[in-house]
N, C-alpha and C. Protein backbone atom coordinates (compact mmCIF):
# COMPACT_ATOMS: atom_id res chain seq x y z
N UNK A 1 -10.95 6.12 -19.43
CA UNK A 1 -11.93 6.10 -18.36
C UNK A 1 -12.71 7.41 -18.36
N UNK A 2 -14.18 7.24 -17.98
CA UNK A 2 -14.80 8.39 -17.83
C UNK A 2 -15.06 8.79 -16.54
N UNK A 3 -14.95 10.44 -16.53
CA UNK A 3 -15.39 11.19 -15.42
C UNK A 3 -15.78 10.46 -14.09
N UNK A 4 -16.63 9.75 -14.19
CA UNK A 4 -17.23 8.65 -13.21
C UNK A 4 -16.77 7.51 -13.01
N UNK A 5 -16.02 6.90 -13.79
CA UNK A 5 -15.01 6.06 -13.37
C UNK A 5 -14.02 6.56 -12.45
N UNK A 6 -13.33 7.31 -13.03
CA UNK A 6 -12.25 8.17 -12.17
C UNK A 6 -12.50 9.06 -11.09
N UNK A 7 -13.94 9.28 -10.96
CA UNK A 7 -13.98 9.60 -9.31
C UNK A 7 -15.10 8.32 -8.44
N UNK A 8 -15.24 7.13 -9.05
CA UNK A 8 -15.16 6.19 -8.46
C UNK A 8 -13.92 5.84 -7.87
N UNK A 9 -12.63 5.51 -8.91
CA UNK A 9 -11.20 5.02 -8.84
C UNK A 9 -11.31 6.41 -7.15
N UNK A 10 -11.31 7.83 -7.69
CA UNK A 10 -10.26 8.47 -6.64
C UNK A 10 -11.27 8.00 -5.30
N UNK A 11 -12.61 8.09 -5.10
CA UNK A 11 -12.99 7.39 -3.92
C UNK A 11 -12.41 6.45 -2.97
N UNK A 12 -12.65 5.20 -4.15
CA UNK A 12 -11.53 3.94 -4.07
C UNK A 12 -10.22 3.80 -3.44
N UNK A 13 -9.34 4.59 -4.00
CA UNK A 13 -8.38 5.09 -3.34
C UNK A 13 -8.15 5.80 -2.15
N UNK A 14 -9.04 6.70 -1.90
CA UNK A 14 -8.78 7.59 -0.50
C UNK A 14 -9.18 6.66 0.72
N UNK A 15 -10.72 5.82 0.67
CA UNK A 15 -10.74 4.92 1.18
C UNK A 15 -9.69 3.81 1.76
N UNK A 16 -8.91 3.21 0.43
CA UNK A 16 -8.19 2.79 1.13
C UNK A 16 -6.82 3.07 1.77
N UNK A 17 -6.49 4.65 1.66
CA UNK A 17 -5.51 4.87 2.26
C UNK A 17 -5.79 5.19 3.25
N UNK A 18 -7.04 5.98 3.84
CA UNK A 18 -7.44 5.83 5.36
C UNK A 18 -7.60 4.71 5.77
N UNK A 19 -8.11 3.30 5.36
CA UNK A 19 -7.47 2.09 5.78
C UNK A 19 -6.38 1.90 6.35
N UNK A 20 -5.45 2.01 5.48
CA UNK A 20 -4.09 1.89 5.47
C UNK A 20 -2.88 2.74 6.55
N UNK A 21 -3.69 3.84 6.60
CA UNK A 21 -3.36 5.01 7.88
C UNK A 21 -3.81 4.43 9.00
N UNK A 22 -4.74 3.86 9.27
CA UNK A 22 -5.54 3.39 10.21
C UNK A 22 -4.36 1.80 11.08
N UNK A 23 -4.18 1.56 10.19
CA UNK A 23 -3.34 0.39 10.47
C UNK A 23 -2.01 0.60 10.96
N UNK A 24 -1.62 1.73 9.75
CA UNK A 24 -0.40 2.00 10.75
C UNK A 24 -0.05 2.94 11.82
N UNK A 25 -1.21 3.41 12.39
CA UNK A 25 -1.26 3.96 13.78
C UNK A 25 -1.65 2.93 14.86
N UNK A 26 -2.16 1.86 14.46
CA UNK A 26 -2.33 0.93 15.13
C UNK A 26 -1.31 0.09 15.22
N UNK A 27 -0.29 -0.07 14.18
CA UNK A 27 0.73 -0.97 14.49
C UNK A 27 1.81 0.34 15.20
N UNK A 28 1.74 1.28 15.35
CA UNK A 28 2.40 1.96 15.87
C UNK A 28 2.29 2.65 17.81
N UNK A 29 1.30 2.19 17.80
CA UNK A 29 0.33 2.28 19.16
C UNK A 29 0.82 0.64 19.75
N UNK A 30 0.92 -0.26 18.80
CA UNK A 30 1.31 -2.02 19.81
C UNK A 30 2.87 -1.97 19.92
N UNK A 31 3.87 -1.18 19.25
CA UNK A 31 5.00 -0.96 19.30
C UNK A 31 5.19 -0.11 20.72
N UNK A 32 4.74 0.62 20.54
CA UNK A 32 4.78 1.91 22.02
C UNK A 32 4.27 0.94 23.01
N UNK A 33 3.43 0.53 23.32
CA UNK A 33 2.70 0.07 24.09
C UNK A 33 3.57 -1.23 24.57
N UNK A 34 4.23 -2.30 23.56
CA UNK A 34 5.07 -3.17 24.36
C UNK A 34 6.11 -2.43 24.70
N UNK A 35 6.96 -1.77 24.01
CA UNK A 35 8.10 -1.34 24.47
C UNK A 35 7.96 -0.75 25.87
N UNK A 36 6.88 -0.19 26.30
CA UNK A 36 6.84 0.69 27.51
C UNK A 36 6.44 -0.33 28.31
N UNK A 37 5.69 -1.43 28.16
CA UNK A 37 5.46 -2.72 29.20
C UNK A 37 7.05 -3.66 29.78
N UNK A 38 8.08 -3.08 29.64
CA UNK A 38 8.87 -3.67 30.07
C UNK A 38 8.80 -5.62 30.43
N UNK A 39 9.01 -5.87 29.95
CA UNK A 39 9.36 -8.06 29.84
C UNK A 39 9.66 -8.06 31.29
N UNK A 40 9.56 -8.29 31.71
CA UNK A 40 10.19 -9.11 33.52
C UNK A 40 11.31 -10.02 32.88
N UNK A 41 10.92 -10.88 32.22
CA UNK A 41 11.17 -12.77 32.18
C UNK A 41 12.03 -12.51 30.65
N UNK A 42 12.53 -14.06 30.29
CA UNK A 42 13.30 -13.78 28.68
C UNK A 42 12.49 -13.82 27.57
N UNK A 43 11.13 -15.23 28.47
CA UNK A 43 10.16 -15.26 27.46
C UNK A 43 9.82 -14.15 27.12
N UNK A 44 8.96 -13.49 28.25
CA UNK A 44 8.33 -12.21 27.72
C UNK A 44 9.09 -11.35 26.62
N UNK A 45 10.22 -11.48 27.05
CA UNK A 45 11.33 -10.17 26.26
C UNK A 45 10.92 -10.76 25.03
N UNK A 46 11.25 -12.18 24.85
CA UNK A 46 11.56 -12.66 22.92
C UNK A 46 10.05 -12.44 22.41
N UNK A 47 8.97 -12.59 23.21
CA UNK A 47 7.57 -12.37 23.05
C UNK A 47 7.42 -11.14 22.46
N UNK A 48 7.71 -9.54 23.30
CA UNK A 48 7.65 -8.45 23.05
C UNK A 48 8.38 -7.92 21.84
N UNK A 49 9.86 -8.59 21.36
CA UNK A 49 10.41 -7.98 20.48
C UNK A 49 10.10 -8.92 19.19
N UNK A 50 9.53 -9.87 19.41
CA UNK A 50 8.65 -10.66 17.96
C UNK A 50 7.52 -9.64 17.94
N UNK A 51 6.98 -9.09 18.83
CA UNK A 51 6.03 -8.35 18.13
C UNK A 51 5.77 -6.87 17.71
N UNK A 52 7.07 -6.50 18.29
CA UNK A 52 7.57 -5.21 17.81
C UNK A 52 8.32 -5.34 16.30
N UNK A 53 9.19 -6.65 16.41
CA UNK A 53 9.70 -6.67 14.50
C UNK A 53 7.66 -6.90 13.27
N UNK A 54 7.06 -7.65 14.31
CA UNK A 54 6.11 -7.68 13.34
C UNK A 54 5.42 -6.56 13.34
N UNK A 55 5.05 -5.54 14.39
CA UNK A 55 4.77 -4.30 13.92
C UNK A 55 5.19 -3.56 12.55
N UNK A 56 6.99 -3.56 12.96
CA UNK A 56 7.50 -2.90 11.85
C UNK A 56 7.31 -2.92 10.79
N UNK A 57 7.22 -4.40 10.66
CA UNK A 57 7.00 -5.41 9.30
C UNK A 57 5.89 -4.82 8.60
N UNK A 58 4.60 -4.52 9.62
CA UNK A 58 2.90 -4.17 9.13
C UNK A 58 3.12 -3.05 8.64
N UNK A 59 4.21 -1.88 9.45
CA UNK A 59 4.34 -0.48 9.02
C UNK A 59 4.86 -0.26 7.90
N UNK A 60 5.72 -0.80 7.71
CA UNK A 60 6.67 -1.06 6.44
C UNK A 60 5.98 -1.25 5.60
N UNK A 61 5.14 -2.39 5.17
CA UNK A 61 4.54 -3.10 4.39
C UNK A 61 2.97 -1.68 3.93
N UNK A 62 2.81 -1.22 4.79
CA UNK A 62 1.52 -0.54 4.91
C UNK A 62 2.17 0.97 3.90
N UNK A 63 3.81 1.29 4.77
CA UNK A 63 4.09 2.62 4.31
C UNK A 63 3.94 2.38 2.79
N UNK A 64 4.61 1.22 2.14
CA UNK A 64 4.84 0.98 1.00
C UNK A 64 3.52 0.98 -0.21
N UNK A 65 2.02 0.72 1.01
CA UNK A 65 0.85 0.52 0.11
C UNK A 65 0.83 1.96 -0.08
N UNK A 66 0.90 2.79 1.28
CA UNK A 66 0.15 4.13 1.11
C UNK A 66 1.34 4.83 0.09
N UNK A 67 2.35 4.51 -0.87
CA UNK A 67 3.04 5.40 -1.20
C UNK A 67 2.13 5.43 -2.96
N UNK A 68 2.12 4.07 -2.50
CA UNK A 68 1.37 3.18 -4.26
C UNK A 68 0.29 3.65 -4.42
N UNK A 69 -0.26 3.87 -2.96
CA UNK A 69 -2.20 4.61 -3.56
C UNK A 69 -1.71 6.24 -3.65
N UNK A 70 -0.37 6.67 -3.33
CA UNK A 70 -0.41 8.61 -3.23
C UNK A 70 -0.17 8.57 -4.83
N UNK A 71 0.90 7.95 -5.18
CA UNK A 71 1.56 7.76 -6.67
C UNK A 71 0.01 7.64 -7.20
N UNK A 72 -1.17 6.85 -7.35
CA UNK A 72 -2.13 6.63 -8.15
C UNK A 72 -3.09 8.16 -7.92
N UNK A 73 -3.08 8.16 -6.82
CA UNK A 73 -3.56 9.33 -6.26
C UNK A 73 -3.26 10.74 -7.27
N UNK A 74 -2.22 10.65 -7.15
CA UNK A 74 -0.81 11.88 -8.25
C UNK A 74 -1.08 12.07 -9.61
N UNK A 75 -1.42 10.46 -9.82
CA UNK A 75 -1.67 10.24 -11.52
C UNK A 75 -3.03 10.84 -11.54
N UNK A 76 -4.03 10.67 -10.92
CA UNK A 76 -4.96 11.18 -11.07
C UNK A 76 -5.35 12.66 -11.27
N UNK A 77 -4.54 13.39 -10.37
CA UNK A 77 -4.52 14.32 -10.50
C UNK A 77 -3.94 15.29 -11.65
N UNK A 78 -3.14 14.15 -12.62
CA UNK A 78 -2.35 15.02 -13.38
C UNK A 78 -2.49 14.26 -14.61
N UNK A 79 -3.73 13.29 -14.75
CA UNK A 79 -4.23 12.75 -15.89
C UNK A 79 -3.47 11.47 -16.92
N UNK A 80 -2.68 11.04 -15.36
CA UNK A 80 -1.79 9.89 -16.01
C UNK A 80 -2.34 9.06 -15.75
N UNK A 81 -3.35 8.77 -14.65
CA UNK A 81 -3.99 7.79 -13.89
C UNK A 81 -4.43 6.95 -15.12
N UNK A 82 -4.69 5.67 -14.95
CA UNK A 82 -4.65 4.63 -15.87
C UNK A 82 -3.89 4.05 -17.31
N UNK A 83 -2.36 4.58 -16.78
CA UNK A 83 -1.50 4.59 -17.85
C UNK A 83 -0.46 3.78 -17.37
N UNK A 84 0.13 3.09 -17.72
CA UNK A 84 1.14 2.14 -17.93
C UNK A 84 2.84 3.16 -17.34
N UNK A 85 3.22 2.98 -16.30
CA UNK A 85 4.62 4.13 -16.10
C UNK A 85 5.60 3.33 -16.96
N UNK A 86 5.36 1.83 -17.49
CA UNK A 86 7.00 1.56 -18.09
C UNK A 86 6.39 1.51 -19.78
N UNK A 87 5.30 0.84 -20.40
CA UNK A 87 5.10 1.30 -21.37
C UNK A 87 4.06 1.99 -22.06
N UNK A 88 3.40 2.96 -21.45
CA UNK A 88 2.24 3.61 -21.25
C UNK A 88 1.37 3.36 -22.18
N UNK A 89 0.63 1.71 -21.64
CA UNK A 89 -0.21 1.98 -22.62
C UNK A 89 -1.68 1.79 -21.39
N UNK A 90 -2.87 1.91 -21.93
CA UNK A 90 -3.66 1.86 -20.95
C UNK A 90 -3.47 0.77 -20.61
N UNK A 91 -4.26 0.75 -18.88
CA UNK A 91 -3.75 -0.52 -17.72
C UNK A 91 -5.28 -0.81 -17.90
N UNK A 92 -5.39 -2.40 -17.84
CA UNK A 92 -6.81 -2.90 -17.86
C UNK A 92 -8.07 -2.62 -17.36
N UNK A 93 -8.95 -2.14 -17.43
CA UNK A 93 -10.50 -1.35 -16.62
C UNK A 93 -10.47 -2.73 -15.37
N UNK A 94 -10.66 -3.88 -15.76
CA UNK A 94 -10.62 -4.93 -14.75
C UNK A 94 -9.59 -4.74 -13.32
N UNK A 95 -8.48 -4.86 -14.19
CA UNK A 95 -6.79 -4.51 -13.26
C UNK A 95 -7.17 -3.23 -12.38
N UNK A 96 -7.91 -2.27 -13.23
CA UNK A 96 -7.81 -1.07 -12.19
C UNK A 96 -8.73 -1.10 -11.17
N UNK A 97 -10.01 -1.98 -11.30
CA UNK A 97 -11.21 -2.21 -10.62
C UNK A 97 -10.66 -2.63 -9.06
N UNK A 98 -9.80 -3.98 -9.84
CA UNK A 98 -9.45 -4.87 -8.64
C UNK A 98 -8.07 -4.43 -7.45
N UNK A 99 -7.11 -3.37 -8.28
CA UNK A 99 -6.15 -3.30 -7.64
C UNK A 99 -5.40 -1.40 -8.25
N UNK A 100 -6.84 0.07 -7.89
CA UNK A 100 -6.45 0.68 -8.61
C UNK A 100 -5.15 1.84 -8.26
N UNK A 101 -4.37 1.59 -7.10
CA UNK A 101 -3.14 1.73 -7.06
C UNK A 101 -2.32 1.21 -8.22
N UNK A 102 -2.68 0.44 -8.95
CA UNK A 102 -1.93 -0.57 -10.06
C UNK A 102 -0.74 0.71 -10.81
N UNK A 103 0.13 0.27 -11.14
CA UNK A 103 1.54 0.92 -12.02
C UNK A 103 1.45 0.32 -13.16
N UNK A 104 1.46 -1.00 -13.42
CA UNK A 104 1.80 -1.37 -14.81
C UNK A 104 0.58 -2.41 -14.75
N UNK A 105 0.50 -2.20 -16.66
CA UNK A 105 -0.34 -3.29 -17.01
C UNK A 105 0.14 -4.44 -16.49
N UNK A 106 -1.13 -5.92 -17.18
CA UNK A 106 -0.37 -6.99 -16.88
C UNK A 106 0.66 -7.51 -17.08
N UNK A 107 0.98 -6.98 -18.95
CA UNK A 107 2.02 -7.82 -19.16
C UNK A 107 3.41 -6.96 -18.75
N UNK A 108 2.87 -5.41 -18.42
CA UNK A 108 4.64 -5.38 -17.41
C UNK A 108 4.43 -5.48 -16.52
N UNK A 109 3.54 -5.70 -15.74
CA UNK A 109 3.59 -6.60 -13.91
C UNK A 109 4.59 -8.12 -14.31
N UNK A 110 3.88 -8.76 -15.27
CA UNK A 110 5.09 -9.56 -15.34
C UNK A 110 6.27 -9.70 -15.87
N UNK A 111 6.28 -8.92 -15.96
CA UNK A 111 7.77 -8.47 -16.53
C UNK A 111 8.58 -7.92 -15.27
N UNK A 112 8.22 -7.08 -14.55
CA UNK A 112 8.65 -6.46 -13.52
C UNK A 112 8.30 -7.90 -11.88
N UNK A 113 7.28 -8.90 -12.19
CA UNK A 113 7.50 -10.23 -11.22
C UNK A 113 8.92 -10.90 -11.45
N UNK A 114 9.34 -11.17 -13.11
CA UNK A 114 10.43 -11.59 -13.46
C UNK A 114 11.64 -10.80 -13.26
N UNK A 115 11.67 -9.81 -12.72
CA UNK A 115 12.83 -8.55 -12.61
C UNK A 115 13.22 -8.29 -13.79
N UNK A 116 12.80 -8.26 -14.80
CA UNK A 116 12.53 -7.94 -16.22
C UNK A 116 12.50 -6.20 -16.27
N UNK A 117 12.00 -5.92 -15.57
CA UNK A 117 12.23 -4.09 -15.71
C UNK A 117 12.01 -3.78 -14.47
């Protein structure tokens, strides 16, 4: 990749980890916010704590993106960015377009879908 690719990619990336920050202060703000609304009723209660596990769920799910865009983030910085971590070979210009947190090419994404590595 050239110069301009790769500070397209790091754009790309920062973007969406302020996304991603964004979300999980927000799922972290509906957690606070029911918990401190106290349920009266049972409904309410099973209401409030379905939506406190699905908070978690968003945070969780979110911590896990923002670790994948710091890791791509990392590579970038240290000139691994668009390299394959299990068999380093370059990861597809397409693959990186569409998803450039990406770790492995395609064919070890599927390898690693199959628990293959």
């Amino acid at each position: 990749m050239n110069k301009t690719d790769l500070k397209a990619m790091r754009k790309q990336l920062q973007a969406k980890r302020k996304e991603v920050m964004e979300g999980v202060l927000r799922a972290r703000e509906m957690g606070s916010v029911e918990t401190e609304s106290g349920a009266p009723d049972i409904a309410d209660r099973a209401a409030s704590a379905f939506q406190r596990e699905f908070s978690f769920s968003l945070s969780e799910n979110e911590g896990k993106m923002l670790r994948m865009i710091d890791e791509a983030l990392a590579r970038l910085e240290n000139g691994r960015f668009g390299m394959c971590v299990h068999c380093e070979q370059p990861i597809e210009k397409q693959r990186l377009q569409a998803v450039p947190w990406a770790r492995h090419c395609i064919a070890c994404e599927e390898l690693q879908d199959r628990g293959e590595i």
